[in-house]
C-alpha atoms as a PDB file:
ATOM      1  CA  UNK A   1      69.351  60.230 320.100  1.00  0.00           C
ATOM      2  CA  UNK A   2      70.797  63.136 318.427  1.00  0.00           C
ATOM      3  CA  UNK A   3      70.505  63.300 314.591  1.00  0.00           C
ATOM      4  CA  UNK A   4      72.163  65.470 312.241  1.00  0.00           C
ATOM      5  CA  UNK A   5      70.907  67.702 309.815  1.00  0.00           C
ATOM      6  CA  UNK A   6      72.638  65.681 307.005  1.00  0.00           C
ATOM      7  CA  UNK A   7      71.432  62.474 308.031  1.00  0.00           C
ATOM      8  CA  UNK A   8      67.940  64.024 307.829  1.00  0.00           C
ATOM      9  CA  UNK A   9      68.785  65.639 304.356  1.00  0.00           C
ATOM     10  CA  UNK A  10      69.389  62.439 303.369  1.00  0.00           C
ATOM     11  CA  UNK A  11      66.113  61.002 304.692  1.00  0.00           C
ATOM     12  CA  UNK A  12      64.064  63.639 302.547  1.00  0.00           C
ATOM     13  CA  UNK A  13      66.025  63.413 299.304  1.00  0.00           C
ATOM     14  CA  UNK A  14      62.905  61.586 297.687  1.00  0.00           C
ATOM     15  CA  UNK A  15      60.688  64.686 298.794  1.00  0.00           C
ATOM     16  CA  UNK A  16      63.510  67.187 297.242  1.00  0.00           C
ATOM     17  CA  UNK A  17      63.824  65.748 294.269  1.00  0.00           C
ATOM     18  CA  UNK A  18      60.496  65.352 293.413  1.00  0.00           C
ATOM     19  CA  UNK A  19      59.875  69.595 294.509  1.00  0.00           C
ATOM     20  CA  UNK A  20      63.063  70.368 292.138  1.00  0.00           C
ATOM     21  CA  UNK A  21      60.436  68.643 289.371  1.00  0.00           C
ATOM     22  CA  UNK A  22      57.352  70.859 289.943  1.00  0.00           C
ATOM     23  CA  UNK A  23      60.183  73.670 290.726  1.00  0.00           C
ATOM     24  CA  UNK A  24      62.103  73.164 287.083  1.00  0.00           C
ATOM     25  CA  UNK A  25      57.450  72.493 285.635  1.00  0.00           C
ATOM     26  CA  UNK A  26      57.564  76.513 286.659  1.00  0.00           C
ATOM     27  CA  UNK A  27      61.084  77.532 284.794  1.00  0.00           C
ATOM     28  CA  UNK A  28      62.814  77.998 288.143  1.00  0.00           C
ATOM     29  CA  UNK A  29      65.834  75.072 286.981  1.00  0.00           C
ATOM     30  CA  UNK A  30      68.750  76.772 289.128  1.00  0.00           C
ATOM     31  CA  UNK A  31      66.700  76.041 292.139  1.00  0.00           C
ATOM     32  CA  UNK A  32      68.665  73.133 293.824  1.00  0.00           C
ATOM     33  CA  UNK A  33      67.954  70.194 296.525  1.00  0.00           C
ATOM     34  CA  UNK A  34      70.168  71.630 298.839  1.00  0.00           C
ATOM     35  CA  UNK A  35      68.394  75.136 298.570  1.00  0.00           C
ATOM     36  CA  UNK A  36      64.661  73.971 299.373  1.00  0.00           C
ATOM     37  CA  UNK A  37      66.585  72.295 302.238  1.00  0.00           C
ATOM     38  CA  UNK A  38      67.988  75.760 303.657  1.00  0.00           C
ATOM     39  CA  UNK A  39      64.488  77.612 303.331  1.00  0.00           C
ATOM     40  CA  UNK A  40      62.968  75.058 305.052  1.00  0.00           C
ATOM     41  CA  UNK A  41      65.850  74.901 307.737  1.00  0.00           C
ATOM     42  CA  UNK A  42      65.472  78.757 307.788  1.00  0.00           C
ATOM     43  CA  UNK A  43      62.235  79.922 307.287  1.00  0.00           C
ATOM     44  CA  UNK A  44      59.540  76.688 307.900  1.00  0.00           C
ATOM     45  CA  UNK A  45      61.061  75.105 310.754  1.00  0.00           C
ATOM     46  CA  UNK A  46      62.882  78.181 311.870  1.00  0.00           C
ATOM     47  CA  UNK A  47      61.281  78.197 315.395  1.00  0.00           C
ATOM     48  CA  UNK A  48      61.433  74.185 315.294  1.00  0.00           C
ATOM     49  CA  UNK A  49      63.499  72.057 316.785  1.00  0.00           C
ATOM     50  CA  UNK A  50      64.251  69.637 313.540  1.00  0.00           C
ATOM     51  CA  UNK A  51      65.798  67.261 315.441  1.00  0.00           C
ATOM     52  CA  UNK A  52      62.582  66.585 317.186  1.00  0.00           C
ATOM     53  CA  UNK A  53      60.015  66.503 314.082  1.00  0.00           C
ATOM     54  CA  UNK A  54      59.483  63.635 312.301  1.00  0.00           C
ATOM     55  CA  UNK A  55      60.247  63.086 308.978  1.00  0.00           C
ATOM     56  CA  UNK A  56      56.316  62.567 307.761  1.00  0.00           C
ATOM     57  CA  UNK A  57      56.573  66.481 308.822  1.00  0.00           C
ATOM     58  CA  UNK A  58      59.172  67.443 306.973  1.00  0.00           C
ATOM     59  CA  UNK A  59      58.195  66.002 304.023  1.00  0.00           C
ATOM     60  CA  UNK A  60      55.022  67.256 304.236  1.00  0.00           C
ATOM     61  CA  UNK A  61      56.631  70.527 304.479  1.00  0.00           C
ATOM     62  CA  UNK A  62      58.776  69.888 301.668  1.00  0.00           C
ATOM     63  CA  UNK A  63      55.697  69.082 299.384  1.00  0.00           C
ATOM     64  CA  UNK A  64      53.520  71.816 300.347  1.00  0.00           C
ATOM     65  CA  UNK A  65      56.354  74.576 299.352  1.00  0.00           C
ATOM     66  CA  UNK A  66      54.917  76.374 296.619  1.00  0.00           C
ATOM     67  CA  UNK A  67      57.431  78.192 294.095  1.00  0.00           C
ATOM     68  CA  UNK A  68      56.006  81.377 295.126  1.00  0.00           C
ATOM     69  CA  UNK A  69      56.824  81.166 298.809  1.00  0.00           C
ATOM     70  CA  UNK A  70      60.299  79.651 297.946  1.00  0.00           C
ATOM     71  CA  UNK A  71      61.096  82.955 295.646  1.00  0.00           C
ATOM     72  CA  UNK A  72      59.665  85.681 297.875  1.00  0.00           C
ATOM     73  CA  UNK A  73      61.875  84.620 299.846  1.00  0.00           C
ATOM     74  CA  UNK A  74      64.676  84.468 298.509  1.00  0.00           C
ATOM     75  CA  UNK A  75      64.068  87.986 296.878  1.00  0.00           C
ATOM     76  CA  UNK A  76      63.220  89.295 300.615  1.00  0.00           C
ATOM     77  CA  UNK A  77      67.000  87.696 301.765  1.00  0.00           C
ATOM     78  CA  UNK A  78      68.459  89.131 298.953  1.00  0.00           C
ATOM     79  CA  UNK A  79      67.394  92.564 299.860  1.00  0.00           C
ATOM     80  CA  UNK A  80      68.481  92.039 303.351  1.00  0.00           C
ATOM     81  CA  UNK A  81      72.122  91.403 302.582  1.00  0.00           C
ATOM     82  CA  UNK A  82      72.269  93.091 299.156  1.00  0.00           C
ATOM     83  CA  UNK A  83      74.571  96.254 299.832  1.00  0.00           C
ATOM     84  CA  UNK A  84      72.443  99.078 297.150  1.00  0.00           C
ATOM     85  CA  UNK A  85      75.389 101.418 297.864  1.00  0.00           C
ATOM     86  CA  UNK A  86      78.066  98.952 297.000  1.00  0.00           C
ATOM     87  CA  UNK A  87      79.482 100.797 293.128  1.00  0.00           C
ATOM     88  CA  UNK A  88      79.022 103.850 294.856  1.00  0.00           C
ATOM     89  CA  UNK A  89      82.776 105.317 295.831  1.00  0.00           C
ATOM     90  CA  UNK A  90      82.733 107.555 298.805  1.00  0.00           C
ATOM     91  CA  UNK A  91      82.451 110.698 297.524  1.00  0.00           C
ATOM     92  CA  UNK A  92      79.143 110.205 295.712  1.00  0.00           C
ATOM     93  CA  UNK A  93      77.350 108.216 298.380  1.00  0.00           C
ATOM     94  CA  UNK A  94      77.891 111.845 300.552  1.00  0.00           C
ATOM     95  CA  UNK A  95      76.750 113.785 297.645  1.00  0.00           C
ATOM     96  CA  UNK A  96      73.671 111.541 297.577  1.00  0.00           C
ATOM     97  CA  UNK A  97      73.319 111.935 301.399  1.00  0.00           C
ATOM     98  CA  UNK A  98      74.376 115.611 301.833  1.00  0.00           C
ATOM     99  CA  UNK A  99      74.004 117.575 297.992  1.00  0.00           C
ATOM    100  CA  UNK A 100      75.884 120.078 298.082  1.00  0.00           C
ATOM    101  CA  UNK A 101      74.296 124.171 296.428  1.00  0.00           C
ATOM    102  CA  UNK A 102      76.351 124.034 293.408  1.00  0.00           C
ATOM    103  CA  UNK A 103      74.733 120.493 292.219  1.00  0.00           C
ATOM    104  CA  UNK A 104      71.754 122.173 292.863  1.00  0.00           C
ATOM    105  CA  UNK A 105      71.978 125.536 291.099  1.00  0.00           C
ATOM    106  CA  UNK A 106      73.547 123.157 287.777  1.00  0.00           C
ATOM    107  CA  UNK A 107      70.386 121.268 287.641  1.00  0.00           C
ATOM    108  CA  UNK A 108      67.962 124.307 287.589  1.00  0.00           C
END
């Protein structure tokens, strides 16, 4: 039997909801339901197979999530896919990379 990753959402709402509490106890109110679901998709139960754990697991997971673990995290994701060089334009990027003498002389 083959169950999907909503119906098991759905299974652990109680367990969400009640992290979401103890998340918004610590000031962290944008965290949602849906993203302590995707950490634990992603990060706990990463080398899982969820469709094979039980949901006594998960929930147990779910409850032993601290708000520290959730937010490292996220910060280390957001560094993955954050692009620093992004309001660079082209030109300054290669004078970052490559400075050219004259910059050089100017800020003696």
């Amino acid at each position: 039997m083959i169950v999907k990753y909503e119906e098991l959402f759905e299974l652990v709402v109680p367990a969400l909801e009640s992290k979401i509490q103890e998340f918004r106890i610590y000031n962290y109110n944008s965290v949602t339901k849906e993203d302590i679901w995707h950490y634990c998709v992603n990060k706990k139960w990463k080398k899982n197979n969820i469709q094979e754990m039980r949901v006594f697991e998960m929930v147990n997971d779910i409850l032993r999530t601290s708000p520290a673990q959730y937010m490292t995290h996220t910060q280390i994701e957001d560094y993955k896919t954050s692009n620093w060089f992004s309001e660079l334009n082209q030109g300054d990027l290669q004078e970052l990379i490559n400075p050219t003498v004259k910059a050089n002389k100017e800020s003696l």
